[in-house]
Protein backbone atom coordinates (compact mmCIF):
# COMPACT_ATOMS: atom_id res chain seq x y z
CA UNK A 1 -69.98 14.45 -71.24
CA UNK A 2 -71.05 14.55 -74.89
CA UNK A 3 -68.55 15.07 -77.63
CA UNK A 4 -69.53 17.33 -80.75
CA UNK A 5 -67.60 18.57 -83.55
CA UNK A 6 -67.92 22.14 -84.23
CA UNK A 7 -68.70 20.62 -88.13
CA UNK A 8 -71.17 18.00 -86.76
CA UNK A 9 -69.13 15.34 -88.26
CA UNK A 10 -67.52 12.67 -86.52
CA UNK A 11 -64.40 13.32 -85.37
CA UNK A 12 -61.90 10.47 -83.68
CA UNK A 13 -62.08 11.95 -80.10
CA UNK A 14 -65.97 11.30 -79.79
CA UNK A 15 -67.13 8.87 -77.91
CA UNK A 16 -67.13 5.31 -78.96
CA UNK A 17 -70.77 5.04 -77.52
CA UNK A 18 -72.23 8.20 -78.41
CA UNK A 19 -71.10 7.27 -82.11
CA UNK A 20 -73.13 4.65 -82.09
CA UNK A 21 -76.28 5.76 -80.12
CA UNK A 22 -76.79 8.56 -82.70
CA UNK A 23 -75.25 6.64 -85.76
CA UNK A 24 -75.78 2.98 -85.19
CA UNK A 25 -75.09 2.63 -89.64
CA UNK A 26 -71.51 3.03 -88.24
CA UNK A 27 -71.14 -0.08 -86.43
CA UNK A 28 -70.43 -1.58 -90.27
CA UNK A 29 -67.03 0.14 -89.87
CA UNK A 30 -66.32 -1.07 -86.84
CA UNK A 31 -67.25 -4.56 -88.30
CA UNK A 32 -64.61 -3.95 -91.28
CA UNK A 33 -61.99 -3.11 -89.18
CA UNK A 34 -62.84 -6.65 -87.30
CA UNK A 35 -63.73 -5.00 -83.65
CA UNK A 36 -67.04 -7.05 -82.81
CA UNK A 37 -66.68 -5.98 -79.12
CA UNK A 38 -69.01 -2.56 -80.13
CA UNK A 39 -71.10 -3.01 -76.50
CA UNK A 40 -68.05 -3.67 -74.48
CA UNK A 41 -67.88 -1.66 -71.67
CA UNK A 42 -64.91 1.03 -73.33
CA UNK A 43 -67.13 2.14 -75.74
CA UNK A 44 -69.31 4.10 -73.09
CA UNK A 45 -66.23 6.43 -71.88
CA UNK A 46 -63.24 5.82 -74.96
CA UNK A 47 -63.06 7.99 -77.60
CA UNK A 48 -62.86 6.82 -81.00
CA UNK A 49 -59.09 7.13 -81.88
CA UNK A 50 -58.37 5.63 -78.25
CA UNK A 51 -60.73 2.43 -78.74
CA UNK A 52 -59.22 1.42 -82.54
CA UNK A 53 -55.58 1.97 -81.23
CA UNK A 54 -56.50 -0.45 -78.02
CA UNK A 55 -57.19 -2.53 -80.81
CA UNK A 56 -53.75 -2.48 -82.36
CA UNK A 57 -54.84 0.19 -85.11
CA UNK A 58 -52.41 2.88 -86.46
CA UNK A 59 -53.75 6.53 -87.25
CA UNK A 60 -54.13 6.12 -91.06
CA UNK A 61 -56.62 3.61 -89.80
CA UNK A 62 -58.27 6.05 -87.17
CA UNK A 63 -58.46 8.59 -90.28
CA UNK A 64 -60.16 6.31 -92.70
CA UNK A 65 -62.51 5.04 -90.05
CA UNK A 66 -63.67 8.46 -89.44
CA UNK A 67 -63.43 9.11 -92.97
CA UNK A 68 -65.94 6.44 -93.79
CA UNK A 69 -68.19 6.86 -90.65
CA UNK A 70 -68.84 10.55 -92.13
CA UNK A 71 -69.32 9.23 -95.73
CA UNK A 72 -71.99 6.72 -94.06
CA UNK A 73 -73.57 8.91 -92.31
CA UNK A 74 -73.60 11.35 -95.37
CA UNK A 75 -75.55 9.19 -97.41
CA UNK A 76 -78.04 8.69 -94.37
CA UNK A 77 -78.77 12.46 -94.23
CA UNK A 78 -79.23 12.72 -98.10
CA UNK A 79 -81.66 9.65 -98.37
């Protein structure tokens, strides 16, 4: 089932894999944060929070993730 914030923002229980289907300028976060498994199987059914804490992340790092993810995507819908 598809995710959406009432804001249209990205929020940290979305989808890993929607995130990226709709947003792939996100995937530079994901880089940051060194997880390079983006096409692993997870992302298709873990939300965001879920798939950076698998990954040994704390929620000030969920937070700014989503923070910059939004900022990203931002900039994408003002170009």
């Amino acid at each position: 089932m598809e995710q959406k914030s009432e804001t249209g923002k990205i929020t940290k229980d979305m989808i890993i894999g929607e995130i990226l289907q709709k947003n792939p300028e996100t995937s530079e976060v994901f880089m940051e944060l060194g997880i390079h498994c983006i096409g692993c199987h997870g992302g298709a059914f873990e939300s965001l929070e879920d798939g950076l804490k698998a990954h040994g992340k704390t929620d000030k790092d969920v937070e700014e993730a989503v923070k910059k993810m939004n900022e990203i995507v931002g900039k994408k819908k003002a170009d």
